[in-house]
N, C-alpha and C. Protein backbone atom coordinates (compact mmCIF):
# COMPACT_ATOMS: atom_id res chain seq x y z
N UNK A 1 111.20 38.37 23.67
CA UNK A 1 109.80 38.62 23.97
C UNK A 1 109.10 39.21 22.74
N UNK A 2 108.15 38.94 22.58
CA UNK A 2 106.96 39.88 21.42
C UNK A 2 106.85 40.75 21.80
N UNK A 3 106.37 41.48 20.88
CA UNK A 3 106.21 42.91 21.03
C UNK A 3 104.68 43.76 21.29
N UNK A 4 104.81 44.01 22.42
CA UNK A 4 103.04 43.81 22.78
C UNK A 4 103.02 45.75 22.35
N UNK A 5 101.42 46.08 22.49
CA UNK A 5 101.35 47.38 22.53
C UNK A 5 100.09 47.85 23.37
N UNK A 6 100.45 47.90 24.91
CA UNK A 6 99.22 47.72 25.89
C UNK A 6 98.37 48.73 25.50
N UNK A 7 98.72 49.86 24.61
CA UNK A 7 97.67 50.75 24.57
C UNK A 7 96.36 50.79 23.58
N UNK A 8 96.94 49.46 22.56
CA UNK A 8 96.41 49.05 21.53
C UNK A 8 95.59 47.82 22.38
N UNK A 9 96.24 47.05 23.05
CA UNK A 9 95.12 45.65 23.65
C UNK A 9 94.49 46.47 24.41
N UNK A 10 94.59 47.53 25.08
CA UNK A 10 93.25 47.76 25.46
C UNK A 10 92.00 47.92 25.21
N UNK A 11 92.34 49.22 23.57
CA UNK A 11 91.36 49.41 22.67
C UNK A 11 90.62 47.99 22.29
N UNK A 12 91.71 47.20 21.50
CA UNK A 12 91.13 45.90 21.28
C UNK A 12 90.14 44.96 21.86
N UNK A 13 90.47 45.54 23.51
CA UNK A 13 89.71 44.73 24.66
C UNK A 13 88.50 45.11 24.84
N UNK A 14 88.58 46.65 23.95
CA UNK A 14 87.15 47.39 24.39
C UNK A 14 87.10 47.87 26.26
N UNK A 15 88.07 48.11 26.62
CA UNK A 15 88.69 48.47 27.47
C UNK A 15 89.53 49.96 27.46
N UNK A 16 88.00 51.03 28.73
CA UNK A 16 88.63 52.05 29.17
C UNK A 16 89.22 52.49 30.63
N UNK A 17 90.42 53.19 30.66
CA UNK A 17 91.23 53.44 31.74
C UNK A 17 89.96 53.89 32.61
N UNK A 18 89.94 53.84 33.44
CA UNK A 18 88.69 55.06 34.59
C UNK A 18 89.85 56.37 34.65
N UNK A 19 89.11 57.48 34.96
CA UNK A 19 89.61 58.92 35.48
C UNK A 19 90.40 58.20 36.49
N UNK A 20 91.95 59.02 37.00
CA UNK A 20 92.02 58.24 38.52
C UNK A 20 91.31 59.00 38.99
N UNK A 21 91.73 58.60 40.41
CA UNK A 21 91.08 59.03 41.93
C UNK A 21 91.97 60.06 42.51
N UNK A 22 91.78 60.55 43.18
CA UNK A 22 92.00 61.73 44.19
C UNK A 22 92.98 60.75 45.11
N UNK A 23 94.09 60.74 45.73
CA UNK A 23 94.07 59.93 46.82
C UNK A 23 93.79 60.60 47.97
N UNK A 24 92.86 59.46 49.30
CA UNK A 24 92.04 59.87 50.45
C UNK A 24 93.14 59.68 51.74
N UNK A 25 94.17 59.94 51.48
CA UNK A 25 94.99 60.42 52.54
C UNK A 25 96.52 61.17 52.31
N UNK A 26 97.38 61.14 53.20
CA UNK A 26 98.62 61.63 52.59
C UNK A 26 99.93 61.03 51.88
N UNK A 27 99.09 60.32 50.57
CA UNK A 27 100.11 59.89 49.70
C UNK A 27 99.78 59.96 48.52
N UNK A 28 100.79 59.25 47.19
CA UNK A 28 100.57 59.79 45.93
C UNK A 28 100.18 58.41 45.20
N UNK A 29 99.11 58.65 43.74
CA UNK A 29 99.04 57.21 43.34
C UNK A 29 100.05 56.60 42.58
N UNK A 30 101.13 57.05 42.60
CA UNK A 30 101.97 56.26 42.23
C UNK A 30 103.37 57.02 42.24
N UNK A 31 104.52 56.41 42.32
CA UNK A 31 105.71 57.36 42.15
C UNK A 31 106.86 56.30 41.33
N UNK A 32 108.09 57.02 40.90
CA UNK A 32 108.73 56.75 40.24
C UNK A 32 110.54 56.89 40.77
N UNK A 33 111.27 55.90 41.08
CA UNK A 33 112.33 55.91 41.07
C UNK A 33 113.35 55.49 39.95
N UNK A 34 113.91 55.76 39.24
CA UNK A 34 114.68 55.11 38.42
C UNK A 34 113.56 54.15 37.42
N UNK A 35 114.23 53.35 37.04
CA UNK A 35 113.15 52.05 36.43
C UNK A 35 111.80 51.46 37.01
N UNK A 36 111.89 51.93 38.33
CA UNK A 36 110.82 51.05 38.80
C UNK A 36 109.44 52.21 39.33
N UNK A 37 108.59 51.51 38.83
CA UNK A 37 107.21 52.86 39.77
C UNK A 37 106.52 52.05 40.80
N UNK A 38 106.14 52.33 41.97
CA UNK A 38 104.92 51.36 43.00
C UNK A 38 103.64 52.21 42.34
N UNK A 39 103.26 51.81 42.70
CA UNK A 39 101.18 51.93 42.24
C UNK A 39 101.29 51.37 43.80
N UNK A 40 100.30 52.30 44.07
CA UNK A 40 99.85 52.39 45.66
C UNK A 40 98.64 51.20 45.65
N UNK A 41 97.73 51.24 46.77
CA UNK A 41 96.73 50.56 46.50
C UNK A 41 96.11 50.91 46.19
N UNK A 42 95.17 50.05 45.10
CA UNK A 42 93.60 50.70 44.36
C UNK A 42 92.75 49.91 44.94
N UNK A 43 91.75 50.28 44.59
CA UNK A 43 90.27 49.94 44.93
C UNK A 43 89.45 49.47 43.24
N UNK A 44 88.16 48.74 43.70
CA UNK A 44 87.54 48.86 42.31
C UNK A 44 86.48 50.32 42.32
N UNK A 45 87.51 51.24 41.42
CA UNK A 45 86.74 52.47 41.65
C UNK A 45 86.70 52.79 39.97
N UNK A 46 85.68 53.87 39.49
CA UNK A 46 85.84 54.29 38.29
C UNK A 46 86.16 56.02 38.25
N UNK A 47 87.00 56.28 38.80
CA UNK A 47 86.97 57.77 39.42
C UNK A 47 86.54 57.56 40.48
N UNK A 48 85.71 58.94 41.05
CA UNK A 48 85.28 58.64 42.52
C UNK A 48 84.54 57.97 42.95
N UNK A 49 83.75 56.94 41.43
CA UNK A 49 82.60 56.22 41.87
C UNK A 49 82.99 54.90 42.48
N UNK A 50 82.84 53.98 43.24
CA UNK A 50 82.66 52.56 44.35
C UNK A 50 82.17 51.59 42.93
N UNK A 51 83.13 50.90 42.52
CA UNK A 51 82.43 49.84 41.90
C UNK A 51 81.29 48.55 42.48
N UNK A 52 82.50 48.17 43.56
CA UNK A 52 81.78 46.79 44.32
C UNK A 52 82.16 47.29 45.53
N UNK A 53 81.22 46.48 46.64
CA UNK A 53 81.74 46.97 48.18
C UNK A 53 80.88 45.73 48.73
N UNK A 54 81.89 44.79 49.55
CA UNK A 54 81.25 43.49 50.42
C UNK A 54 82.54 43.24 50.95
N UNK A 55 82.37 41.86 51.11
CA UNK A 55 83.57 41.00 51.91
C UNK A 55 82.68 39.77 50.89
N UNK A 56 84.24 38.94 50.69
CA UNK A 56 83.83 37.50 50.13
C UNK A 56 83.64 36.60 51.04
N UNK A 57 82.85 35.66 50.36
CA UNK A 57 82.62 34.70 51.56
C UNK A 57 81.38 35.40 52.50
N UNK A 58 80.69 36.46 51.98
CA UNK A 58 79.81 36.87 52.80
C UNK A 58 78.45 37.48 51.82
N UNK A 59 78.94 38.79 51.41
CA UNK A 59 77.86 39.34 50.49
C UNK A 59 78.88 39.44 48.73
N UNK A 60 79.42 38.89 48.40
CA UNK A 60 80.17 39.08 47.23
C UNK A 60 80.54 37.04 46.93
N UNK A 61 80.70 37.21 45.90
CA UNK A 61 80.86 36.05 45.41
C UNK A 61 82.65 35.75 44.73
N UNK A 62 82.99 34.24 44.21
CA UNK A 62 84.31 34.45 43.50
C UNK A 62 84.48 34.96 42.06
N UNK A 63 82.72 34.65 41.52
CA UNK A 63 82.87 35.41 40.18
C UNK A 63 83.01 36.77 40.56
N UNK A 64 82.22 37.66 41.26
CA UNK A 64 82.11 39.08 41.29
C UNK A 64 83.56 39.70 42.00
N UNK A 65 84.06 38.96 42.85
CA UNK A 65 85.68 39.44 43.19
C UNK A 65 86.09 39.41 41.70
N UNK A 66 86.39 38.46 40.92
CA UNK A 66 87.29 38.38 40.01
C UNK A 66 86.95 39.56 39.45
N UNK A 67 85.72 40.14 38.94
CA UNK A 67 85.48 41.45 38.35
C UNK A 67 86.06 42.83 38.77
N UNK A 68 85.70 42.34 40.56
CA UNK A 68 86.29 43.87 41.30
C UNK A 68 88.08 43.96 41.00
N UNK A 69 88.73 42.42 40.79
CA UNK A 69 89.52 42.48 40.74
C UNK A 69 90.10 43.34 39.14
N UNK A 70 89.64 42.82 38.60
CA UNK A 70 89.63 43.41 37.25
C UNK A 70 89.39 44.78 37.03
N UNK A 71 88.80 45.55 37.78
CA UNK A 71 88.21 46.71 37.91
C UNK A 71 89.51 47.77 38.83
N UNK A 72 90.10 46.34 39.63
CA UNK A 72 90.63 47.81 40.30
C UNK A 72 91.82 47.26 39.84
N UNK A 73 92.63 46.64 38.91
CA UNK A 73 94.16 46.44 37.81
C UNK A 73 93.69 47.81 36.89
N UNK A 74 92.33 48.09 36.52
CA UNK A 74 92.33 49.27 35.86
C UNK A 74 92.32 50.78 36.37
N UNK A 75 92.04 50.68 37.39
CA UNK A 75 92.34 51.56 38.02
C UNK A 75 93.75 51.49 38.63
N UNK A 76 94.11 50.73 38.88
CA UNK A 76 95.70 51.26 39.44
C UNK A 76 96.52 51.40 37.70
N UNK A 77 95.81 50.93 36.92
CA UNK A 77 96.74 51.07 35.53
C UNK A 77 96.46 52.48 35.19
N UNK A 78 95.68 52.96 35.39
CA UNK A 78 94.95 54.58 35.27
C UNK A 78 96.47 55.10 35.92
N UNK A 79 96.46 54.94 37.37
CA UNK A 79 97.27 56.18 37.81
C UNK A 79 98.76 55.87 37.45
N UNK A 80 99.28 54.46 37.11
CA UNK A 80 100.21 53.95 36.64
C UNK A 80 100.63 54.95 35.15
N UNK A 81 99.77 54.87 34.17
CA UNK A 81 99.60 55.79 33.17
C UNK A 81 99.89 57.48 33.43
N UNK A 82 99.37 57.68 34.56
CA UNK A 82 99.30 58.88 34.48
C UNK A 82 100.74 59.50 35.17
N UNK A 83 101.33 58.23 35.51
CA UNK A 83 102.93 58.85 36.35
C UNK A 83 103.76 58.43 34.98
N UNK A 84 103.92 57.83 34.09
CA UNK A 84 104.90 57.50 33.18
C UNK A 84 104.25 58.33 31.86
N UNK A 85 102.63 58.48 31.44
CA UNK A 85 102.86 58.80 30.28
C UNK A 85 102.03 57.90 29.32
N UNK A 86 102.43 56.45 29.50
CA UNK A 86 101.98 56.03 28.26
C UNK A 86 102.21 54.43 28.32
N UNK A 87 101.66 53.41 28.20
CA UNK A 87 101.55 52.47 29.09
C UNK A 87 102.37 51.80 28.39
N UNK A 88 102.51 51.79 26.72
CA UNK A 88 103.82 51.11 26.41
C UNK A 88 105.32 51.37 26.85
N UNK A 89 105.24 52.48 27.77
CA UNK A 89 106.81 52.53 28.36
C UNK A 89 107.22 51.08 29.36
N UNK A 90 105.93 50.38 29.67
CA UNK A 90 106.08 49.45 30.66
C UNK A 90 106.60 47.89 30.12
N UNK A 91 107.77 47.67 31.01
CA UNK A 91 109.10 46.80 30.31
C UNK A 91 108.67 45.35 31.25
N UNK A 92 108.24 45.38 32.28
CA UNK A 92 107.49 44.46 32.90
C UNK A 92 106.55 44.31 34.01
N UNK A 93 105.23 44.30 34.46
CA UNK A 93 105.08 43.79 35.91
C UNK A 93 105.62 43.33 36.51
N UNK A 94 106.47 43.90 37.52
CA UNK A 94 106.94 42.91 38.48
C UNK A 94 106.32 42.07 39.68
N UNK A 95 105.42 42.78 40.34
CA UNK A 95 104.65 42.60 41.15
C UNK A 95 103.23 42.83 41.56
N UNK A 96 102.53 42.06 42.18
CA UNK A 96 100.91 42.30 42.43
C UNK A 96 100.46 41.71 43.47
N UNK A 97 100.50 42.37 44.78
CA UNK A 97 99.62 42.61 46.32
C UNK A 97 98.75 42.66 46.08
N UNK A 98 97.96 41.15 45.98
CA UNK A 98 96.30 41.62 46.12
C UNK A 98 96.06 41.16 47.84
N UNK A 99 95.03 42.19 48.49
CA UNK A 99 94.33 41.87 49.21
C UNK A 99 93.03 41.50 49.18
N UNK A 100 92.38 41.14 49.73
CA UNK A 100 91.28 40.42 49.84
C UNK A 100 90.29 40.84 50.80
N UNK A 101 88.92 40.99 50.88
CA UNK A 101 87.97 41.65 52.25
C UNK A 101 87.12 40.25 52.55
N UNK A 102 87.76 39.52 53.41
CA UNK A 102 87.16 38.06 53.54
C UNK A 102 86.55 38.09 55.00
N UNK A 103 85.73 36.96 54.79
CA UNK A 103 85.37 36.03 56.01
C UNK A 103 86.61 34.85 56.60
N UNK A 104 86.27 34.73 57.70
CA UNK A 104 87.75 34.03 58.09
C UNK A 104 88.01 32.93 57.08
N UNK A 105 86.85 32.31 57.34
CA UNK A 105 86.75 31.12 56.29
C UNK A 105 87.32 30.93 55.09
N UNK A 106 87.25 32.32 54.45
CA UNK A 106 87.51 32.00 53.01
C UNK A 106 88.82 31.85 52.53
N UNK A 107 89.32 30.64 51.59
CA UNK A 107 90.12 30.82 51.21
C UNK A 107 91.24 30.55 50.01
N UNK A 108 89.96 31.29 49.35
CA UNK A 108 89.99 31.06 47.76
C UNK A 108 90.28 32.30 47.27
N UNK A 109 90.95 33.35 48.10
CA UNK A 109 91.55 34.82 47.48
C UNK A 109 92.63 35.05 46.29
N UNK A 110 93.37 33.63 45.67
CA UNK A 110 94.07 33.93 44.68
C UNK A 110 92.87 33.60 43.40
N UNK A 111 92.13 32.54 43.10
CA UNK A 111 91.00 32.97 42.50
C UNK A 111 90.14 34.37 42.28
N UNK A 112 90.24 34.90 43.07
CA UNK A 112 89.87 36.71 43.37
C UNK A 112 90.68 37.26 42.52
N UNK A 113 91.94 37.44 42.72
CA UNK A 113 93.18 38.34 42.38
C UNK A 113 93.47 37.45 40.67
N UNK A 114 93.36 36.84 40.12
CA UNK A 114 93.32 35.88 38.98
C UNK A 114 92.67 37.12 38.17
N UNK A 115 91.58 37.58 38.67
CA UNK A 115 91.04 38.44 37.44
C UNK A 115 92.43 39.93 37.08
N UNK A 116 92.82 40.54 38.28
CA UNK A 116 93.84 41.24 38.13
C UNK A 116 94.85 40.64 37.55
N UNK A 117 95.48 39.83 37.51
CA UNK A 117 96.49 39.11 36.81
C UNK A 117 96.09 38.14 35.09
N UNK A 118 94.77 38.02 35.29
CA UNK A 118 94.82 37.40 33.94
C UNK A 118 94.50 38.79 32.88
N UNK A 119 94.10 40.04 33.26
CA UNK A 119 94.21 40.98 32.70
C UNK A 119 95.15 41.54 32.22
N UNK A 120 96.12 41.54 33.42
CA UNK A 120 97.54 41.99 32.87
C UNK A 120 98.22 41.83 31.71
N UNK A 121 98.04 39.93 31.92
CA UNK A 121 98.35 38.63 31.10
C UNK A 121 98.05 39.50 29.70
N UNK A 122 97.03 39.46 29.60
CA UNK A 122 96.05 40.21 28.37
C UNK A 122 96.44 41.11 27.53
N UNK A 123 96.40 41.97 28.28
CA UNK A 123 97.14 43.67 28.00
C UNK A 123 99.03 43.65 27.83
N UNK A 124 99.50 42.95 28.63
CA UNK A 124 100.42 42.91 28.49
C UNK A 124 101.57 42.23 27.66
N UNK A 125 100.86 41.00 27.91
CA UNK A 125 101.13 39.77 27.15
C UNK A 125 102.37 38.92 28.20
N UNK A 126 103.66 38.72 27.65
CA UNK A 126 104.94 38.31 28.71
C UNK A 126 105.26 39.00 29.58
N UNK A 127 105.04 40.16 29.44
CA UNK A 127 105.52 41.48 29.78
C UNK A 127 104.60 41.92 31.31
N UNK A 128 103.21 41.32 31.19
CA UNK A 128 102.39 41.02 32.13
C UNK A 128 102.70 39.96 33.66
N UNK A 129 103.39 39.37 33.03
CA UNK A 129 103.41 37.84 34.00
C UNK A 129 104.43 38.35 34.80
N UNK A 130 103.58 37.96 36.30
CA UNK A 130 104.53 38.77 37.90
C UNK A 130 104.89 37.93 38.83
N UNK A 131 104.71 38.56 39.54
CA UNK A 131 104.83 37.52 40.86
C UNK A 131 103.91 37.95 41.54
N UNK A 132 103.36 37.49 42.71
CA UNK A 132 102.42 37.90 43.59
C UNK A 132 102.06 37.31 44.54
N UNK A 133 101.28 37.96 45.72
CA UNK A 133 100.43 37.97 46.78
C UNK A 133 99.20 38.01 46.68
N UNK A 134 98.61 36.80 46.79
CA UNK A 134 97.20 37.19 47.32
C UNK A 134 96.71 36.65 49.20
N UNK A 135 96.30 37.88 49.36
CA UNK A 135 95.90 37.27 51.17
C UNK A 135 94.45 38.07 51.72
N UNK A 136 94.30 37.13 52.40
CA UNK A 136 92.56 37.99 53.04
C UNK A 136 93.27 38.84 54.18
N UNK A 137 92.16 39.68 54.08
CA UNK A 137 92.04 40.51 55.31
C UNK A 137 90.22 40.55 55.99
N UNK A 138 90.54 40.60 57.16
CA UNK A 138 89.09 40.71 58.08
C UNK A 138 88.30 42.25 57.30
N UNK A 139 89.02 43.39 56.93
CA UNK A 139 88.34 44.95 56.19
C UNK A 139 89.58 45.22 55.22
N UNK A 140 89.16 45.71 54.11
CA UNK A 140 89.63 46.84 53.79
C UNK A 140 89.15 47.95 53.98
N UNK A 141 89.59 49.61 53.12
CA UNK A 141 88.82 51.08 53.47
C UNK A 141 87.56 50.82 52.70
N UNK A 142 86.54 51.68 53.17
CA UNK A 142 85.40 51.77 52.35
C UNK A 142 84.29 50.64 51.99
N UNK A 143 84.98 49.17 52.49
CA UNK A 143 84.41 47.89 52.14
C UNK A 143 84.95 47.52 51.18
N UNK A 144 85.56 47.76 50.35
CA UNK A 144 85.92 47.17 49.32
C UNK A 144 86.11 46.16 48.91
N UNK A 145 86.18 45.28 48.23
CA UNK A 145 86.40 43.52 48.35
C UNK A 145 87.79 43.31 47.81
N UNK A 146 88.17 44.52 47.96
CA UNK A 146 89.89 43.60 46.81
C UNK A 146 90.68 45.39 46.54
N UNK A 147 91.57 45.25 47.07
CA UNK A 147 93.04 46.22 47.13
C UNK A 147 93.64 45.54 46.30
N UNK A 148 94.90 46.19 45.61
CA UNK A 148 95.98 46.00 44.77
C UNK A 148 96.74 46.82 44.76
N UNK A 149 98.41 46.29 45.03
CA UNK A 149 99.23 47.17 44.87
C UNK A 149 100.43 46.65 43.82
N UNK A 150 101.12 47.29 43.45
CA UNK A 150 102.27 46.80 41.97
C UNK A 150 103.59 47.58 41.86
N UNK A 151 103.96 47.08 41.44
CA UNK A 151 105.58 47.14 41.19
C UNK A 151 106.01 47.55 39.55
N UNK A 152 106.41 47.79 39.08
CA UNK A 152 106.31 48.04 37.26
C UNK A 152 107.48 48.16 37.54
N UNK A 153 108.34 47.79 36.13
CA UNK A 153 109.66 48.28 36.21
C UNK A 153 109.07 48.56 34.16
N UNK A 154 109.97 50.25 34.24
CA UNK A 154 109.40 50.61 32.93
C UNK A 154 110.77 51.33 32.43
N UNK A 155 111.02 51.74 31.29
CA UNK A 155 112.03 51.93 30.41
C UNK A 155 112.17 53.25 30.03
């Protein structure tokens, strides 16, 4: 593999972490067993602020998901960061749960989740490329248009 340095493609990207978030119930944003950390679910938040809030297929579009999507890979990379340290400790993505805040209809939610994953791609480089879920749901909390949850396995 090349030798990526996510903390450098970010700068490069012109790309900043958000503050995390507080989490709004009784769990943590992220934890660490051995090699592997979960990243809970994020939201597109910048700290405590609401980036986007709709359902697709209704008041949100597939360009503007792809953004929220993008918005909230940085925010779960925020609290991801903040349980390891330092984002080059991260040896691969393994995984990426995107949900989706759809109309029944819709069902173009891996287009949505594309922006979270082609970011990764980005920042990460090989080291980025996962596996994943993308699926609608009738709500998420708060309205949100797009949850994400992840898997890292880091070194």
């Amino acid at each position: 593999m090349t030798h990526y340095d996510p903390e450098g493609r970010l700068e490069e990207l012109g790309l900043v972490l958000p503050p995390t978030r507080k989490p709004v119930g009784t769990y943590v944003g992220a934890c660490q067993e051995g090699n592997l950390v979960l990243v809970a679910g994020h939201g597109p938040f910048d700290g405590p602020q609401q980036l986007y809030k709709g359902r697709l297929g209704r008041e949100i579009d597939i360009k503007t998901g792809y953004l929220a999507s993008k918005a909230t890979i940085l925010s779960s990379l925020a609290s991801l960061k903040a349980q390891i340290g330092n984002l080059n400790r991260v040896e691969r993505i393994m995984r990426v749960y995107g949900m989706v805040n759809c109309t029944p209809e819709f069902e173009r939610q891996p287009e949505v989740i594309d922006g979270a994953s082609d970011l990764l791609v980005q920042i990460f480089g090989e080291k980025g490329q996962h596996t994943r879920c993308a699926v609608g749901f009738c709500s998420l909390p708060f309205g949100m248009p797009v949850e994400i949850e992840m898997t890292v396995a880091v070194r």
